[in-house]
PDB file of N, CA and C in Angstrom:
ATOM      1  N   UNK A   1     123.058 -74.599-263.079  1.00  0.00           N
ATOM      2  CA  UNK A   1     124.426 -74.146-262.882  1.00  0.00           C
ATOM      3  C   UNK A   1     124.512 -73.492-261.504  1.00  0.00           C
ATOM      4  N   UNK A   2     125.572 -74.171-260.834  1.00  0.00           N
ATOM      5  CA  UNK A   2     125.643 -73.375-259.494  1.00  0.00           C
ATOM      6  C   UNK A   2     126.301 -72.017-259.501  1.00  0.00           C
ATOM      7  N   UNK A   3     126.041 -71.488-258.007  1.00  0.00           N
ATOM      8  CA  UNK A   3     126.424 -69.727-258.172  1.00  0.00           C
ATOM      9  C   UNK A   3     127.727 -69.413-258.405  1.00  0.00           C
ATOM     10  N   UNK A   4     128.459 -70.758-258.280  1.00  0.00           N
ATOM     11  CA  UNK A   4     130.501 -70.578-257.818  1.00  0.00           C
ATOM     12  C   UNK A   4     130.448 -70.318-259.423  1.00  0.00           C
ATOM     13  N   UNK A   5     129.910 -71.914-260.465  1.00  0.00           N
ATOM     14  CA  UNK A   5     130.572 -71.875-262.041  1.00  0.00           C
ATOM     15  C   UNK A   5     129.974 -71.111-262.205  1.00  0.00           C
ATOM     16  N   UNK A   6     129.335 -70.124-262.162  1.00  0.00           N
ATOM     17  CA  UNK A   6     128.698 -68.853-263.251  1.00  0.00           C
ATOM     18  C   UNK A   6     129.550 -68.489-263.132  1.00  0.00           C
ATOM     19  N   UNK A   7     130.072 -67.590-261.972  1.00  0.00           N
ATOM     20  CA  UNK A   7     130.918 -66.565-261.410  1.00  0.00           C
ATOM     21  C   UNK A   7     132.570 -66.609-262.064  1.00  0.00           C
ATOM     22  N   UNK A   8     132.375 -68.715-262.253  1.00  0.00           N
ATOM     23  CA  UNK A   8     133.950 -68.799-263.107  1.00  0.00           C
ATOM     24  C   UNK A   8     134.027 -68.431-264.136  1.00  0.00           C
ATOM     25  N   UNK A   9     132.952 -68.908-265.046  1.00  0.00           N
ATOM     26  CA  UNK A   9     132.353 -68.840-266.224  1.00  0.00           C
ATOM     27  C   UNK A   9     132.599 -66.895-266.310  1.00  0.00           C
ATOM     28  N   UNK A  10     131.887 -66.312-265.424  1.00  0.00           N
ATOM     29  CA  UNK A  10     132.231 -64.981-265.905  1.00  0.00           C
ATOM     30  C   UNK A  10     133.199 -64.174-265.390  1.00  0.00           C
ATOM     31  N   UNK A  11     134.091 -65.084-264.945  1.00  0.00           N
ATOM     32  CA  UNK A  11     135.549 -64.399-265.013  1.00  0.00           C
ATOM     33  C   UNK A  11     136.456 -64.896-265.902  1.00  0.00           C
ATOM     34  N   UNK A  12     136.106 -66.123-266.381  1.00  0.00           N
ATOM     35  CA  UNK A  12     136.433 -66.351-267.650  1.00  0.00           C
ATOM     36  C   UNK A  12     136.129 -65.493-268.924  1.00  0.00           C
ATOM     37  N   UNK A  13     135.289 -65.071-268.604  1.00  0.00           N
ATOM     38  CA  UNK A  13     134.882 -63.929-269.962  1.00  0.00           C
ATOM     39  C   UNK A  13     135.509 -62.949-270.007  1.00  0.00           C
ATOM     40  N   UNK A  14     135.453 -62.472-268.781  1.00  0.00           N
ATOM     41  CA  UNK A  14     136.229 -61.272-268.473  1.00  0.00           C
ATOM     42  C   UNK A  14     137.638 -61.032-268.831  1.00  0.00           C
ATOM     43  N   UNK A  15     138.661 -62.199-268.435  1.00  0.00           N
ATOM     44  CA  UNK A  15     139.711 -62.324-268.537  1.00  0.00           C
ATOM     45  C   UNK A  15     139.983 -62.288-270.369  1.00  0.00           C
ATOM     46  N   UNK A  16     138.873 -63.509-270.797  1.00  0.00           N
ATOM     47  CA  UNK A  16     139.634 -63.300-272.698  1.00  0.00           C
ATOM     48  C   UNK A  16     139.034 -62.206-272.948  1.00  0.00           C
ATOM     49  N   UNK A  17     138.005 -61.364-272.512  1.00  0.00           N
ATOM     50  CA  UNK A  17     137.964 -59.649-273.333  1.00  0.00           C
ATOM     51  C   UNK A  17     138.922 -58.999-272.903  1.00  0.00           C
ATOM     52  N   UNK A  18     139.745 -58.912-271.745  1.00  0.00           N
ATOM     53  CA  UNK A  18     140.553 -58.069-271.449  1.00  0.00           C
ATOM     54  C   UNK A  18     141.847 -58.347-272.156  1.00  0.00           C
ATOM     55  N   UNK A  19     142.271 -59.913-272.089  1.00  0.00           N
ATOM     56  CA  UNK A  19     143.341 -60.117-273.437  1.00  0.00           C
ATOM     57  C   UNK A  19     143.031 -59.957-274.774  1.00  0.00           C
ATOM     58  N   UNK A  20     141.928 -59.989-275.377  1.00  0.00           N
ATOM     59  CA  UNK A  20     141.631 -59.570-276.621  1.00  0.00           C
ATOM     60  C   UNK A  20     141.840 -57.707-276.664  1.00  0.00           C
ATOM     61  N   UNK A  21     141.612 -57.524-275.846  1.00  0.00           N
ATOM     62  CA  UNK A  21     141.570 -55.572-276.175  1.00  0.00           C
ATOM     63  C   UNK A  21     142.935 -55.397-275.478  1.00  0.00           C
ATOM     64  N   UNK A  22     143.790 -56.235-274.877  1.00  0.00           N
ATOM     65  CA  UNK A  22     145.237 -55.508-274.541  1.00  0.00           C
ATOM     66  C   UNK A  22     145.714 -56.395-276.456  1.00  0.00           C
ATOM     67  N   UNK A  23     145.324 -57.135-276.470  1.00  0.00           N
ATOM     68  CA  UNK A  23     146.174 -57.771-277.793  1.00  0.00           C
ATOM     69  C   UNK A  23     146.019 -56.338-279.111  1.00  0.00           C
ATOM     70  N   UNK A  24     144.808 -56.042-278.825  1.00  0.00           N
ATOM     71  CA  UNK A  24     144.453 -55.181-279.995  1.00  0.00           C
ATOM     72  C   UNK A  24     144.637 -53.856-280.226  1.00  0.00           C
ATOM     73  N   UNK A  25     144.910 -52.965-278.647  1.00  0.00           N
ATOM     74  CA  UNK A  25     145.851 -52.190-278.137  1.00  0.00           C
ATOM     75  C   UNK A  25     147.334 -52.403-278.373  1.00  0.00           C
ATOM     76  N   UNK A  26     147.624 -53.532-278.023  1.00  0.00           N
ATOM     77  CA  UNK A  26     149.387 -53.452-278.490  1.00  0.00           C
ATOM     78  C   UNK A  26     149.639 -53.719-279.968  1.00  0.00           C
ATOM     79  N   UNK A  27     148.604 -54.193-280.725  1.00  0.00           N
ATOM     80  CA  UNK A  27     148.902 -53.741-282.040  1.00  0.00           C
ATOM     81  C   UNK A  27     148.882 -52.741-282.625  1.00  0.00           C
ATOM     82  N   UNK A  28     147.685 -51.326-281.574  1.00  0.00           N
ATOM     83  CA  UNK A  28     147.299 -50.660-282.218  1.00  0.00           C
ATOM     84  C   UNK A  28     149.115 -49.618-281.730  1.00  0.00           C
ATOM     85  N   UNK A  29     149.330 -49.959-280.693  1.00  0.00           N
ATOM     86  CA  UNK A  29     150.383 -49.245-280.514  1.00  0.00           C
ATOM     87  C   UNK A  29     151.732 -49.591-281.094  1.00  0.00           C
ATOM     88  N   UNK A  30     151.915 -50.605-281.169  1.00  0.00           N
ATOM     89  CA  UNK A  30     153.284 -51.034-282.290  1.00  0.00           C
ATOM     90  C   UNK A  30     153.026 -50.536-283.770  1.00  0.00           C
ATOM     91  N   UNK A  31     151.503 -50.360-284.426  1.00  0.00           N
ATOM     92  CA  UNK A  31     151.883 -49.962-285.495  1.00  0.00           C
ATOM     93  C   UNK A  31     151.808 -48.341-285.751  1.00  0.00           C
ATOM     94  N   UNK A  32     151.455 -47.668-284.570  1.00  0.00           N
ATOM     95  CA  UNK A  32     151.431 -45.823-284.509  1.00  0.00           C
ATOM     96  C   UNK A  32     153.246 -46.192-284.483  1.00  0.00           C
ATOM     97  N   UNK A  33     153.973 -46.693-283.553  1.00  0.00           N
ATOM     98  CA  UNK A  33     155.187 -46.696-283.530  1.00  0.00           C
ATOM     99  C   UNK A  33     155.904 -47.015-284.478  1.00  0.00           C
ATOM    100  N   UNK A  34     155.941 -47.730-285.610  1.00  0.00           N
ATOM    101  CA  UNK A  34     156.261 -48.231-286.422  1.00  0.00           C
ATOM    102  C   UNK A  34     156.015 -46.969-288.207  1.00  0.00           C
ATOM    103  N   UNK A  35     155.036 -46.190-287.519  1.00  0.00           N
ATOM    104  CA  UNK A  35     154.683 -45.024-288.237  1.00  0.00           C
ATOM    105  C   UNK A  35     156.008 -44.154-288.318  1.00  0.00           C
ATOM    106  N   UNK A  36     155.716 -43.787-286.526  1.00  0.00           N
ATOM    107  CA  UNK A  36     156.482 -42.922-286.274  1.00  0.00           C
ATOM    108  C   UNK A  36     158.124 -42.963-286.913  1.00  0.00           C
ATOM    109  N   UNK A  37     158.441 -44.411-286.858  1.00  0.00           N
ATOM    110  CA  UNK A  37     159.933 -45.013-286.922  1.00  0.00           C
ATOM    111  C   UNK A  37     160.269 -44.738-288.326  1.00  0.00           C
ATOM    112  N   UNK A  38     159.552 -44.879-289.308  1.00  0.00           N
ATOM    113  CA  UNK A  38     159.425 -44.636-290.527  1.00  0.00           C
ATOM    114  C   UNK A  38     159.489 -43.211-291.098  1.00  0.00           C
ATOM    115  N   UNK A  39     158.954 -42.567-289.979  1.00  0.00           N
ATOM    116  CA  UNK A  39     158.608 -41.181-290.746  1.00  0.00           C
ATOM    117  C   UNK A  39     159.742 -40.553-290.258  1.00  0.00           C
ATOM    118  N   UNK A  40     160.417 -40.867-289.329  1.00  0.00           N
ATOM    119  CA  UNK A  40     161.472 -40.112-289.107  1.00  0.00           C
ATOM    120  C   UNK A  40     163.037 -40.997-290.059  1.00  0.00           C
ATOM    121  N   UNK A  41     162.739 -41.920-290.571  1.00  0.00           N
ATOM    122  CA  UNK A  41     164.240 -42.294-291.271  1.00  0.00           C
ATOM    123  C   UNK A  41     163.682 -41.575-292.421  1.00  0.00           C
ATOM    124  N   UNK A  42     162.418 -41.475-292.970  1.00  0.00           N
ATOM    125  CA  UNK A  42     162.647 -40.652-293.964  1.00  0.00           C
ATOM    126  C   UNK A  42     162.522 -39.211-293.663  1.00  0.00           C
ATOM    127  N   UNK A  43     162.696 -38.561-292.783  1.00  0.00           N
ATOM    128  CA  UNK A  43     162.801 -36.996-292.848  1.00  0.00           C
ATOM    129  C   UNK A  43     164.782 -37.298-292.178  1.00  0.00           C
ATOM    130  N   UNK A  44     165.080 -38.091-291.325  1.00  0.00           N
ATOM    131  CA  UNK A  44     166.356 -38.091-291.830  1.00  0.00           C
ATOM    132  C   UNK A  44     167.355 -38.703-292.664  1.00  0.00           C
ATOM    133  N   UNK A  45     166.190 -38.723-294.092  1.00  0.00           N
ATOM    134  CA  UNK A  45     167.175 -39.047-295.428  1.00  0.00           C
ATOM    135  C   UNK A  45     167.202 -37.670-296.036  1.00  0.00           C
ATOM    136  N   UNK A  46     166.094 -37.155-296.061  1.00  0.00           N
ATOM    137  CA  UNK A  46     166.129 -35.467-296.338  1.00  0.00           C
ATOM    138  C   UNK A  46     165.754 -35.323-297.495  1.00  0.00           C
ATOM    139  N   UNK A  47     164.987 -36.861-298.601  1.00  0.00           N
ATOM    140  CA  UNK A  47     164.632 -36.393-300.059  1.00  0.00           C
ATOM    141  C   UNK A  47     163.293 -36.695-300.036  1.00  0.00           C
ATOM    142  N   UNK A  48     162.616 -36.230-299.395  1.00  0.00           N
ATOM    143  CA  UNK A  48     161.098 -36.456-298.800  1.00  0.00           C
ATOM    144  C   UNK A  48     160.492 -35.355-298.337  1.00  0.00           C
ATOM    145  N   UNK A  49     159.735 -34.523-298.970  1.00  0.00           N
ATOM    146  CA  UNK A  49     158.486 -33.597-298.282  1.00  0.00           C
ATOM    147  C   UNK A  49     157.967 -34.042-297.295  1.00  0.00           C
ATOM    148  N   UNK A  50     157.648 -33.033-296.083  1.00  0.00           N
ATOM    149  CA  UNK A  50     156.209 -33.509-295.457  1.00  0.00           C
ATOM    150  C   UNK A  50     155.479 -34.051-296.053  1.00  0.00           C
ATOM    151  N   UNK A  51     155.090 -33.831-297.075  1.00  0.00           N
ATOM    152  CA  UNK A  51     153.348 -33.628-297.933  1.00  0.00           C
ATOM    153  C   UNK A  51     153.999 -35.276-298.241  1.00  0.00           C
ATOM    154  N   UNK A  52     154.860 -35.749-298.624  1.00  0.00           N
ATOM    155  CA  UNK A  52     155.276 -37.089-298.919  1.00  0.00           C
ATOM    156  C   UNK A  52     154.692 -37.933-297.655  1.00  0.00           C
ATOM    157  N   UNK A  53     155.763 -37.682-297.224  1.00  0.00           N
ATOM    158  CA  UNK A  53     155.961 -38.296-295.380  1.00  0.00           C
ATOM    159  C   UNK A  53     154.264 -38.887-295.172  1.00  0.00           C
ATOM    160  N   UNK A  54     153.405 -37.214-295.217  1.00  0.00           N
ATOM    161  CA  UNK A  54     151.970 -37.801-294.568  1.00  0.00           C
ATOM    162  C   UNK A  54     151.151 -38.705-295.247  1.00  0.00           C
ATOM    163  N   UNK A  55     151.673 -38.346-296.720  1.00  0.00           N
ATOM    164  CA  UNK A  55     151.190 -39.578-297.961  1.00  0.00           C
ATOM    165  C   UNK A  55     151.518 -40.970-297.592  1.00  0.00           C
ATOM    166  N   UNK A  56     152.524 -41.079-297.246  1.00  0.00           N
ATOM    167  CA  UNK A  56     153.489 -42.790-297.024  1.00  0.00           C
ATOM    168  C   UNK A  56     153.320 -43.213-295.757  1.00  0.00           C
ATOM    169  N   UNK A  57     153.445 -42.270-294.601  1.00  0.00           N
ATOM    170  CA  UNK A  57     152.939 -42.842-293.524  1.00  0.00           C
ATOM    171  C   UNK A  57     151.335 -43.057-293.318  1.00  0.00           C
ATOM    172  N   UNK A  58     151.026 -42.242-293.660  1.00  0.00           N
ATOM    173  CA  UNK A  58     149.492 -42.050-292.664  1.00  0.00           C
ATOM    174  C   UNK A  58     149.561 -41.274-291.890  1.00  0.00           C
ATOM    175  N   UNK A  59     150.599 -40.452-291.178  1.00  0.00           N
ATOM    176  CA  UNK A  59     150.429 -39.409-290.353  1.00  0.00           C
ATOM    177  C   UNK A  59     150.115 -38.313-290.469  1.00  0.00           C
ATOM    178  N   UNK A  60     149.404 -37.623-289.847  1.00  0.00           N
ATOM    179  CA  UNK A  60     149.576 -35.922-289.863  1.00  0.00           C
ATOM    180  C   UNK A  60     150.408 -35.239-290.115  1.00  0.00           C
ATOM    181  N   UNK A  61     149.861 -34.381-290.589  1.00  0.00           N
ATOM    182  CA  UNK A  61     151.036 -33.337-290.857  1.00  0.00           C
ATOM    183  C   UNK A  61     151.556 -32.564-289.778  1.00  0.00           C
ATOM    184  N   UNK A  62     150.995 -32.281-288.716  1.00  0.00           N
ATOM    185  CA  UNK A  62     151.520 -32.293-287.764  1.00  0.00           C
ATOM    186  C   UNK A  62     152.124 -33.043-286.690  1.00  0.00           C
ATOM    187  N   UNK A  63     151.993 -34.616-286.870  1.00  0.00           N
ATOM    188  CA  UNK A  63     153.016 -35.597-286.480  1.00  0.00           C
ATOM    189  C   UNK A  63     154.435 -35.209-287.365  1.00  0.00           C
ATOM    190  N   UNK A  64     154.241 -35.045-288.256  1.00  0.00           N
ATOM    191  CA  UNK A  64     155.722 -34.800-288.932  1.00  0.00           C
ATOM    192  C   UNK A  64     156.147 -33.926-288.690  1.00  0.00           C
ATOM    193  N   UNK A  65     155.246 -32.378-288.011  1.00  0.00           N
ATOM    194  CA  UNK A  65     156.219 -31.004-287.726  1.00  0.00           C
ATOM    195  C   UNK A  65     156.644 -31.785-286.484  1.00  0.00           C
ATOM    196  N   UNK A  66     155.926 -32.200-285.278  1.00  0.00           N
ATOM    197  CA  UNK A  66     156.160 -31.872-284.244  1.00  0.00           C
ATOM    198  C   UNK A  66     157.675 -33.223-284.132  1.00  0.00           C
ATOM    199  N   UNK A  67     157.628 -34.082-285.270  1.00  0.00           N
ATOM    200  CA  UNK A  67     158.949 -35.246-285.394  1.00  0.00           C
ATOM    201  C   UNK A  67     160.245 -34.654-285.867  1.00  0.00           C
ATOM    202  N   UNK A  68     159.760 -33.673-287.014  1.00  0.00           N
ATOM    203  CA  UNK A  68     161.203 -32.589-287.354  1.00  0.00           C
ATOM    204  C   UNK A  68     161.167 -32.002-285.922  1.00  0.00           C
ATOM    205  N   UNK A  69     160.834 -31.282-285.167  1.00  0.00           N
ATOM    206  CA  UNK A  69     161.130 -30.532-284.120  1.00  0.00           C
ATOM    207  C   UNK A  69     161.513 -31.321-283.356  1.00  0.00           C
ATOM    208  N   UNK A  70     161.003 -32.395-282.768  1.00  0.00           N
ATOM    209  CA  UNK A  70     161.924 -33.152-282.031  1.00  0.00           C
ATOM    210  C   UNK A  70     163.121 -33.483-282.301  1.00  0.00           C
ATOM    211  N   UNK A  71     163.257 -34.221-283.426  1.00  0.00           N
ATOM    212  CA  UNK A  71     164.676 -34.361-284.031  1.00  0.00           C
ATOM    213  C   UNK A  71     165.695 -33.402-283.985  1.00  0.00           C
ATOM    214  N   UNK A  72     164.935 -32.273-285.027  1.00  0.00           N
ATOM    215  CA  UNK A  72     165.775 -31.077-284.463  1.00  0.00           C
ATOM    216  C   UNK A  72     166.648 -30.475-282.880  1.00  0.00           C
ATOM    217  N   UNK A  73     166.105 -30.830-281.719  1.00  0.00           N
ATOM    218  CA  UNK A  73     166.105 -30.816-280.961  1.00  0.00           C
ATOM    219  C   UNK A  73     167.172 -31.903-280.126  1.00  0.00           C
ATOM    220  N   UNK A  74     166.599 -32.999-280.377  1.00  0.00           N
ATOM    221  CA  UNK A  74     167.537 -34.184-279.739  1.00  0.00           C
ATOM    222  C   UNK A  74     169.173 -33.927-280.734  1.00  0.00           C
ATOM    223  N   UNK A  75     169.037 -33.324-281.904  1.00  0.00           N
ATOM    224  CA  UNK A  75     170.466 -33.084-282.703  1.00  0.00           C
ATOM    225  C   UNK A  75     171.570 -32.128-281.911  1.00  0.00           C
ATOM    226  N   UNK A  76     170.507 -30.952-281.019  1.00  0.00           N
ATOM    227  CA  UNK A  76     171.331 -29.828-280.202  1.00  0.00           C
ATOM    228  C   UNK A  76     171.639 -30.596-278.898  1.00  0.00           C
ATOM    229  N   UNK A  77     171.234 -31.453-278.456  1.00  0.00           N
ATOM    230  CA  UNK A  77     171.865 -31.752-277.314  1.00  0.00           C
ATOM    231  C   UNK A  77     172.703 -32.524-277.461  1.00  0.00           C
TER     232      UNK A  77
END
């Protein structure tokens, strides 16, 4: 194998690991978002505990204070 096709060969590699880990990154980030999106229609339905919320989402319990506080917040302006 000459020195050019290795070099293609391993930028070929390079290139599908870097689309495999942006693919697996933007899933990992559409579904934190998709958390988030959730946890806030149910804290603004208002018949849902935290202690629910972190049950049904998967989030922290402090993702859910710091989502009431935001909310709270974006409501005053």
């Amino acid at each position: 194998m000459t020195y050019e096709m290795r070099m293609k060969d391993i930028r070929e590699e390079s290139l599908a690991e870097g689309e495999a880990k942006g693919r697996t990154e933007g899933k990992s980030e559409g579904i934190a978002e998709e958390k988030l999106r959730v946890a806030k229609l149910m804290l603004a339905k208002g018949s849902y505990s935290p202690q629910e919320i972190v049950e049904l989402s998967g989030l922290s319990i402090d993702d859910i204070e710091k989502l009431k506080h935001d909310m709270h917040v974006e409501k005053q302006e």
